[in-house]
Protein backbone atom coordinates (compact mmCIF):
# COMPACT_ATOMS: atom_id res chain seq x y z
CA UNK A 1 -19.46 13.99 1.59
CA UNK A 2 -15.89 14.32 1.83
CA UNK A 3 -13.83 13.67 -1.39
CA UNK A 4 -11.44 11.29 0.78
CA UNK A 5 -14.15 9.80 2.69
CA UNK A 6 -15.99 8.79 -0.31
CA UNK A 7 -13.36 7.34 -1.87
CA UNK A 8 -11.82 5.03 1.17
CA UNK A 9 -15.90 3.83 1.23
CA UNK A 10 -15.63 3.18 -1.99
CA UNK A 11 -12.07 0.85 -2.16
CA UNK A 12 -13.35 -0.85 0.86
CA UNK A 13 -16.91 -1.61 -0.68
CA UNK A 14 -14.73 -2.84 -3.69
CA UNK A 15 -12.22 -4.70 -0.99
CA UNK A 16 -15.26 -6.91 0.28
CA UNK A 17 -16.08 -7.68 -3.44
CA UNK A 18 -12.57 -8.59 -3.93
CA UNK A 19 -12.56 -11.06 -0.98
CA UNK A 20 -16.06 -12.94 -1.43
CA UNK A 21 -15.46 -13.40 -5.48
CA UNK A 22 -11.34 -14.81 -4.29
CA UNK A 23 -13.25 -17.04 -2.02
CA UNK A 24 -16.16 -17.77 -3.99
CA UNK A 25 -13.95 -18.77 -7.13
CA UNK A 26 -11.35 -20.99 -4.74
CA UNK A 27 -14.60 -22.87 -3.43
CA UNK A 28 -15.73 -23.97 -6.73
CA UNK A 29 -12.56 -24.37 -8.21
CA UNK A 30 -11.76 -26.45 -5.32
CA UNK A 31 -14.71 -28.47 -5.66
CA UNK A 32 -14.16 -29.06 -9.18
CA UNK A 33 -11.35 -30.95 -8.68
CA UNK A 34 -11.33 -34.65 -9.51
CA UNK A 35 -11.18 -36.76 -5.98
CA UNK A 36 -13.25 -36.94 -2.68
CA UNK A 37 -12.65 -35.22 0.46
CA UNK A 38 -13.03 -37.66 2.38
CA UNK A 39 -9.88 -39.45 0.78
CA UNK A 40 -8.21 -36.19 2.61
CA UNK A 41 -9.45 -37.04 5.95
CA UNK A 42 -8.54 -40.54 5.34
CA UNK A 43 -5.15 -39.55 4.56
CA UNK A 44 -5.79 -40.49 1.15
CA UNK A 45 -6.57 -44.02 1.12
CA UNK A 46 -10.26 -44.67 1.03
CA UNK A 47 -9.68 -48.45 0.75
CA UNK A 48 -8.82 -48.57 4.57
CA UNK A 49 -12.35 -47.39 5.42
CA UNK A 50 -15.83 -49.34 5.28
CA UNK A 51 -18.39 -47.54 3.57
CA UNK A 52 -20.09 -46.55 7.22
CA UNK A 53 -16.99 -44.68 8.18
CA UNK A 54 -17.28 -42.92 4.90
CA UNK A 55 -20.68 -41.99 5.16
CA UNK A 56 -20.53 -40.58 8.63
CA UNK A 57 -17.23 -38.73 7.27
CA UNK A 58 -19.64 -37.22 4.82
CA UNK A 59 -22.82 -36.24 7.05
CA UNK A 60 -19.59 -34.71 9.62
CA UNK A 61 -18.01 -32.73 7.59
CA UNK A 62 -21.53 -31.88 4.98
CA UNK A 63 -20.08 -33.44 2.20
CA UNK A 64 -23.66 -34.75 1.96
CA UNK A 65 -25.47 -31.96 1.31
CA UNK A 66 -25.96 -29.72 -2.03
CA UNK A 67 -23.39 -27.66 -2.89
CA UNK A 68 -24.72 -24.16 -2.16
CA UNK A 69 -25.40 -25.52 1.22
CA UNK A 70 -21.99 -26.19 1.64
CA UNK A 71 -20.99 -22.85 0.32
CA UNK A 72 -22.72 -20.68 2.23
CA UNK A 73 -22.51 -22.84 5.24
CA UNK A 74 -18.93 -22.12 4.95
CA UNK A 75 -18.98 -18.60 3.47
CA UNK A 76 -21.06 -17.95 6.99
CA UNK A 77 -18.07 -19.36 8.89
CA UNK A 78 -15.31 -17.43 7.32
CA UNK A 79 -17.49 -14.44 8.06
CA UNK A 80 -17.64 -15.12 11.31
CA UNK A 81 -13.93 -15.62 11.40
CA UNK A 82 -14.08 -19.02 11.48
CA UNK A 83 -12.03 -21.13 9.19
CA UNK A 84 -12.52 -24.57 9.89
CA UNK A 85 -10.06 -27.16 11.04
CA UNK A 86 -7.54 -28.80 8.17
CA UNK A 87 -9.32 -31.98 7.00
CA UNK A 88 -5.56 -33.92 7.01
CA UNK A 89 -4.12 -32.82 10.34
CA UNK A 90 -7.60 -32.08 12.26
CA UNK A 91 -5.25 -28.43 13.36
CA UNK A 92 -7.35 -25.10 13.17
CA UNK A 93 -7.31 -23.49 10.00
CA UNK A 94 -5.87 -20.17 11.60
CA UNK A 95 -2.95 -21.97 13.58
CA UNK A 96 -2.05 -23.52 10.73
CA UNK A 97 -1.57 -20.30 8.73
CA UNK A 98 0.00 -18.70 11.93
CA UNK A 99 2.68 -21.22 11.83
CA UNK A 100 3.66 -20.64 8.05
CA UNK A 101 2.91 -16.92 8.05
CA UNK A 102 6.50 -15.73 9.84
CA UNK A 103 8.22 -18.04 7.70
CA UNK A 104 7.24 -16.03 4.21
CA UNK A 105 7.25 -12.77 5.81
CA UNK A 106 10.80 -13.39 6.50
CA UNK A 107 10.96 -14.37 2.89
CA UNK A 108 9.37 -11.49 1.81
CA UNK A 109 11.22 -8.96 3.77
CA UNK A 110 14.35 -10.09 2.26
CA UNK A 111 13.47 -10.58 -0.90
CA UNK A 112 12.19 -6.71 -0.87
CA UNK A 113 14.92 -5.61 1.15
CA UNK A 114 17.50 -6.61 -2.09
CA UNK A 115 14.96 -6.09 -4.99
CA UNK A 116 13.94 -2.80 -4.13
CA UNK A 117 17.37 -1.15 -3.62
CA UNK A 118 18.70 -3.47 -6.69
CA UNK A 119 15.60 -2.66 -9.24
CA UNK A 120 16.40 1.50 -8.57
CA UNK A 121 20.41 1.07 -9.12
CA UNK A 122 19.81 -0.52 -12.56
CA UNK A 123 17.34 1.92 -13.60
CA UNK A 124 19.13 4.83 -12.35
CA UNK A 125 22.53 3.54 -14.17
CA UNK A 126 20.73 2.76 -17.42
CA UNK A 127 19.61 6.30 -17.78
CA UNK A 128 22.31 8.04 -16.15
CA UNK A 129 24.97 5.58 -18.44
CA UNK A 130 26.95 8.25 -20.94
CA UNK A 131 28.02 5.46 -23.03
CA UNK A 132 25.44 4.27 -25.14
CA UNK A 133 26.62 0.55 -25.53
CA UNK A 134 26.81 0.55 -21.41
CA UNK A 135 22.99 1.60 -21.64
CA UNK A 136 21.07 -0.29 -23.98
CA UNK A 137 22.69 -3.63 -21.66
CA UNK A 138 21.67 -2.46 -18.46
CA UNK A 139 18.52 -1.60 -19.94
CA UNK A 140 17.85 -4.81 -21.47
CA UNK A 141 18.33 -6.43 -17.98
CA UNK A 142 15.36 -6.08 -16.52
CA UNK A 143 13.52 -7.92 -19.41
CA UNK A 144 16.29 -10.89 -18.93
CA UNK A 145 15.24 -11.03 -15.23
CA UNK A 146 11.09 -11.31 -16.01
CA UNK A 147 11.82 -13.79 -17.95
CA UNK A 148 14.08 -15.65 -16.34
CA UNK A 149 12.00 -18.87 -14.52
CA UNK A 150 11.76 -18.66 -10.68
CA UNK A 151 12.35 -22.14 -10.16
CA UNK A 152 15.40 -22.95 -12.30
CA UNK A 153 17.16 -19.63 -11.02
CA UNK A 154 16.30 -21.54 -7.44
CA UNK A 155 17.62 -24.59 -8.50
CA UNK A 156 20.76 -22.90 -10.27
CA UNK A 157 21.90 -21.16 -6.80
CA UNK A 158 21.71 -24.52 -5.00
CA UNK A 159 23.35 -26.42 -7.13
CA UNK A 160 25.97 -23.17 -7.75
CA UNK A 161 26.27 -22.19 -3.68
CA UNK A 162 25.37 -25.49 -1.93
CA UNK A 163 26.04 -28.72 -4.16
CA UNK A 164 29.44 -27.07 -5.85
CA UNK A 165 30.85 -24.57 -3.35
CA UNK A 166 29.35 -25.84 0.28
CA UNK A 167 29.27 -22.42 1.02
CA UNK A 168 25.52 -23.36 2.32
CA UNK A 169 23.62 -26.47 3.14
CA UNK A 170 20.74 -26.89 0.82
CA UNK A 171 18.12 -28.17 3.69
CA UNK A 172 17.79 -27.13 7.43
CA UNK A 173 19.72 -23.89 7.43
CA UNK A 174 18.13 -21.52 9.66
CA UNK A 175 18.69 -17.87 9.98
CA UNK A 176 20.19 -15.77 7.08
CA UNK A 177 22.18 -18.86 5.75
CA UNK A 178 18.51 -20.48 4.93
CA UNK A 179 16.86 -17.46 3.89
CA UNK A 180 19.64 -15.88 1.82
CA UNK A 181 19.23 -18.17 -1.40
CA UNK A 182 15.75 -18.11 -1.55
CA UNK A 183 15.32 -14.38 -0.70
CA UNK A 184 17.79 -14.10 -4.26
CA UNK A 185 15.59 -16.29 -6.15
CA UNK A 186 12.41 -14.32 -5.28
CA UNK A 187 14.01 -11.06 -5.84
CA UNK A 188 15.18 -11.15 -9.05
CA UNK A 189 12.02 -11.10 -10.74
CA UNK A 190 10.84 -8.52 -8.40
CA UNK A 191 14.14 -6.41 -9.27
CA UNK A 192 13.35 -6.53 -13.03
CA UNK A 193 10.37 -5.59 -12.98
CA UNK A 194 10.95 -2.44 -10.48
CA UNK A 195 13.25 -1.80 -12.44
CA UNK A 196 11.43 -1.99 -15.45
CA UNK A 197 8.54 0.35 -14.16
CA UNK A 198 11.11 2.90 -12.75
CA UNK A 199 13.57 2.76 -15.92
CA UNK A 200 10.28 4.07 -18.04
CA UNK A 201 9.48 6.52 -15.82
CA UNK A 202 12.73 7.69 -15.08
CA UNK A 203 13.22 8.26 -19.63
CA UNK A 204 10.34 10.49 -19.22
CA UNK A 205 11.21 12.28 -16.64
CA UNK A 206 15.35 12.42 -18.01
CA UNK A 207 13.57 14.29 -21.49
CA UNK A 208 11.42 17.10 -19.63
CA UNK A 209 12.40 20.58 -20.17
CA UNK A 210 13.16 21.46 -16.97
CA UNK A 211 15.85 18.30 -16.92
CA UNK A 212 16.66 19.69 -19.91
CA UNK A 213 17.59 23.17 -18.32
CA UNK A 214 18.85 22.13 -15.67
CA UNK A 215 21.62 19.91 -17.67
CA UNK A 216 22.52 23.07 -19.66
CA UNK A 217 23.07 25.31 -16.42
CA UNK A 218 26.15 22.69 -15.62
CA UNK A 219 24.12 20.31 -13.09
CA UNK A 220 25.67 16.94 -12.84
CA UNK A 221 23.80 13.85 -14.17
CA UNK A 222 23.97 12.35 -10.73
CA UNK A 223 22.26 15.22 -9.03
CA UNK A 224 19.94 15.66 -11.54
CA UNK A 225 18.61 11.91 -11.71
CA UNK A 226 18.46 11.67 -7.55
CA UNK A 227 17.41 14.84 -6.77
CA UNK A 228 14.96 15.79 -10.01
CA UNK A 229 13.91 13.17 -12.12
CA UNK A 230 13.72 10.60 -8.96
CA UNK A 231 11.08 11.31 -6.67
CA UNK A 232 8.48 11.91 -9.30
CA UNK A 233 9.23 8.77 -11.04
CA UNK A 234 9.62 7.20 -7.84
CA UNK A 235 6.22 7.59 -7.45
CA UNK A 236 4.57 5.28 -10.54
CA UNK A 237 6.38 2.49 -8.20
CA UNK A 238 3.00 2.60 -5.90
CA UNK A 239 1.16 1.87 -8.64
CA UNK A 240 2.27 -1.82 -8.89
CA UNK A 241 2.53 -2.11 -5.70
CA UNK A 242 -0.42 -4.31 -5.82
CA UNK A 243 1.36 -6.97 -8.79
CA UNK A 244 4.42 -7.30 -6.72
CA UNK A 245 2.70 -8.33 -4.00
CA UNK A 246 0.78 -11.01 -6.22
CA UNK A 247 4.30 -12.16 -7.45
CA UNK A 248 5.89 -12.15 -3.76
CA UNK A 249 2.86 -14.02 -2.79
CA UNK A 250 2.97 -16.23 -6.41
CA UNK A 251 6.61 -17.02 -5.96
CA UNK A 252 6.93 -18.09 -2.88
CA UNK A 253 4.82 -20.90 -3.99
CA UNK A 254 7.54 -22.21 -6.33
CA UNK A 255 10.57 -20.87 -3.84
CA UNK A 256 9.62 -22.37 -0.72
CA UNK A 257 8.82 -25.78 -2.56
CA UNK A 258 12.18 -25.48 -4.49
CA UNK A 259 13.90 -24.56 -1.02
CA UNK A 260 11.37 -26.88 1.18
CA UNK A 261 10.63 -23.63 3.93
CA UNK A 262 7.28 -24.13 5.71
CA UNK A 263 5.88 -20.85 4.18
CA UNK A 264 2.23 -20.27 2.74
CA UNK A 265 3.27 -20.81 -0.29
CA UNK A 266 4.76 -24.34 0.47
CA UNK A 267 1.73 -24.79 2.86
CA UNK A 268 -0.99 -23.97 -0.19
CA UNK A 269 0.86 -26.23 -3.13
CA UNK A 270 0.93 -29.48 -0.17
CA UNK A 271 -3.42 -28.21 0.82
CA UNK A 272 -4.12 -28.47 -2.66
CA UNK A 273 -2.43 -31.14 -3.72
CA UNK A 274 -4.30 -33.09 -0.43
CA UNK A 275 -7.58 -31.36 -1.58
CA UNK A 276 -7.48 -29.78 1.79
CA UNK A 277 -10.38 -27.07 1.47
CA UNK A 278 -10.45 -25.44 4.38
CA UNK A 279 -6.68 -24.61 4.09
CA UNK A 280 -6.49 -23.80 1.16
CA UNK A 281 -9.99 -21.31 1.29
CA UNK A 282 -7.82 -19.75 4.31
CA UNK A 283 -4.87 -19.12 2.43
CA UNK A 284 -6.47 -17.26 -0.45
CA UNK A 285 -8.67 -14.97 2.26
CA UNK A 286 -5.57 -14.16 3.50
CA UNK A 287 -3.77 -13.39 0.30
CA UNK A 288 -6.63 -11.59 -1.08
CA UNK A 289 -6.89 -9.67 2.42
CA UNK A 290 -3.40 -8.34 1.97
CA UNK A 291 -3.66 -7.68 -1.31
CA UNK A 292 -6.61 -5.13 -0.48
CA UNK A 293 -5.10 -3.61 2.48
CA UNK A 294 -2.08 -2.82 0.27
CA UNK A 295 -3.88 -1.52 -2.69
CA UNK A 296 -5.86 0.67 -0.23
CA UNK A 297 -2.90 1.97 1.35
CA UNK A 298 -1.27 2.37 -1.91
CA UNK A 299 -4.67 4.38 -2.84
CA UNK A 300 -4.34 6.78 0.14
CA UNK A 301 -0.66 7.31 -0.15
CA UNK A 302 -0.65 8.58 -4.18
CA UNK A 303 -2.54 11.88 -3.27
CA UNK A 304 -0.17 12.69 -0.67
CA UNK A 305 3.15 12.30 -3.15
CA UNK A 306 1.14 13.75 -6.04
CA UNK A 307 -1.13 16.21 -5.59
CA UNK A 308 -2.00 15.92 -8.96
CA UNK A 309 -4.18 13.14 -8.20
CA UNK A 310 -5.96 14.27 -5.33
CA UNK A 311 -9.65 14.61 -5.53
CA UNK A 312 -11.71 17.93 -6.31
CA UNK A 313 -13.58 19.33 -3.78
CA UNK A 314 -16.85 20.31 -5.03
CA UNK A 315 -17.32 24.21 -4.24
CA UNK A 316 -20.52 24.99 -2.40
CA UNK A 317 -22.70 28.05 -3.61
C-alpha cells in the first residue's frame, strides 16, 4: 500500500477514535453532574410540575431507562447525524450551533489574523535584536502573554477602551467595533505562544553553520532571518497547529462570556450550566471534528514543506 495512503487511513481511523472517546467522555461527564434533566426542560423549576408531568418528561425524553441505553441510543443518533433538539428551547441541536458558529469564526479569524502576524514580528525581532538588553525583553514577552489571564486582559480593554475612553460601547456593537476587543483578548495568548514556538526555532536555526557563513560573507541580519532561518522554522508552527486551535476554541469560552457574543463558546458555558445535553454533546462533536480535520491537514501538509518527514517507500525486489 501506498506510504501516503496508509497513513491518511491511519489519522482517520485515529480521527473516529478521537470523536467517539470526546463524546463518550462529555456523556458521562454530563451525566455525572448533580441535577435532573428534566429541571432543564422545565426551565429549571421542577416545583411548577406534578409528578405525572415529570414522569412522562422522563419516559419522552428516556431519562427512564439505564444509562447505556441512553448512551447508545444517542451515540446511534449522532451517527446518524442526528443531534437531538435542545431540552431548554425545544430548537434542533444543529440550528442551534449554526446560529453561534459565524459568530466565533468571525472571532477566530480575527483573532488569527493579529496573532499570527504579531507572534512572528516578536520572534523575528528578539533574534534579529543586536542589543542584548533589547533581546532578552522581547524574548521574555511571550512568556508574559501565556500567562497573562484571558479574562482579566478582556475585562482590562473594556474598562480601558469602553468604560474610560468611549472609544467603543461595551454591549451591542456589531461589525469590527464589536469584534475588535475581543479578537485582542483572544489573540494575545495565541501571539505568545506563536511566538514562543517560532522564537525557539528560529535560535536554532540563527546558530547553524550555514547562518553562520552566510553572516561572515556580509549578508544582512534581515535577509538572513526572512529569507534563511524563516521558512524552516516556520515550519514547527504546523505542529501546534492542533493546541491553538484547542485554545481558540478554549478561549472563546471565557471571551464571548466576558464580551456577551452569541458564539459556541458563550453557547456551551449557558448548555452546561442548564444541563442541556444534547447541546452541549453537539458542541464538543463539533470541536473535536475540527480539531481532527486540522490535525489531519496539518499531517498532510508537513511532508510537503519538509521532505524530511515524508514516508519511505518500501523498494520492491
Amino acid at each position: 500500500m501506498n506510504p501516503v495512503v496508509a497513513m491518511i487511513l491511519r489519522r482517520l481511523g485515529f480521527g473516529v477514535l478521537v470523536l467517539w472517546a470526546a463524546y463518550t467522555l462529555a456523556f458521562l461527564l454530563l451525566y455525572a453532574l448533580p441535577g435532573d434533566s428534566v429541571a432543564a426542560v422545565l426551565g429549571g423549576d421542577l416545583s411548577t410540575a406534578t409528578q405525572q408531568e415529570i414522569d412522562e418528561i422522563r419516559h419522552q425524553y428516556g431519562f427512564d431507562q439505564p444509562l447505556i441505553v441512553q448512551y447508545l441510543t444517542s451515540l446511534g443518533d449522532a451517527v446518524r447525524g442526528n443531534l437531538g433538539t435542545s431540552y431548554t428551547t425545544g430548537q434542533p441541536v444543529t440550528a442551534a450551533i449554526g446560529q453561534a458558529l459565524p459568530v466565533t469564526i468571525e472571532l477566530a479569524a480575527w483573532s488569527l489574523l493579529i496573532a499570527v502576524p504579531g507572534g512572528i514580528l516578536v520572534a523575528l525581532a528578539a533574534v534579529g535584536a543586536r542589543n542584548p538588553w533589547l533581546r532578552n525583553l522581547l524574548s521574555g514577552l511571550p512568556s508574559v502573554g501565556v500567562s497573562l489571564p484571558t479574562f482579566w486582559v478582556g475585562l482590562l480593554l473594556l474598562q480601558f477602551f469602553s468604560f474610560r475612553l468611549g472609544l467603543i460601547p461595551a454591549i451591542g456593537a456589531r461589525g469590527f467595533a464589536g469584534v475588535i476587543l475581543p479578537a485582542l483578548t483572544l489573540s494575545l495568548p495565541l501571539g505568545a505562544m506563536i511566538a514562543q514556538v517560532l522564537l525557539r526555532s528560529l535560535t536554532h536555526e540563527w546558530t547553524r553553520q550555514f547562518v553562520t557563513t552566510y553572516r561572515a560573507a556580509g549578508l544582512s541580519r534581515v535577509r538572513l532571518l526572512l529569507s534563511h532561518a524563516l521558512p524552516p522554522a516556520g515550519v514547527s508552527l504546523l505542529s501546534i497547529a492542533g493546541v491553538v486551535l484547542g485554545n481558540v476554541l478554549g478561549g472563546a469560552v471565557i471571551v464571548e462570556t466576558v464580551f456577551t457574543r452569541n458564539g459556541i463558546g458563550r453557547l456551551a458555558e449557558t448548555s452546561v450550566t442548564g444541563q442541556d445535553m444534547p447541546v452541549v454533546l453537539g458542541v464538543v462533536m463539533l470541536s473535536a471534528l475540527v480539531f481532527v480535520v486540522v490535525n489531519l491537514v496539518v499531517d498532510l501538509l508537513y511532508p510537503i514543506l519538509d521532505p524530511r518527514t515524508r514516508p519511505v517507500q518500501e523498494s520492491r525486489s
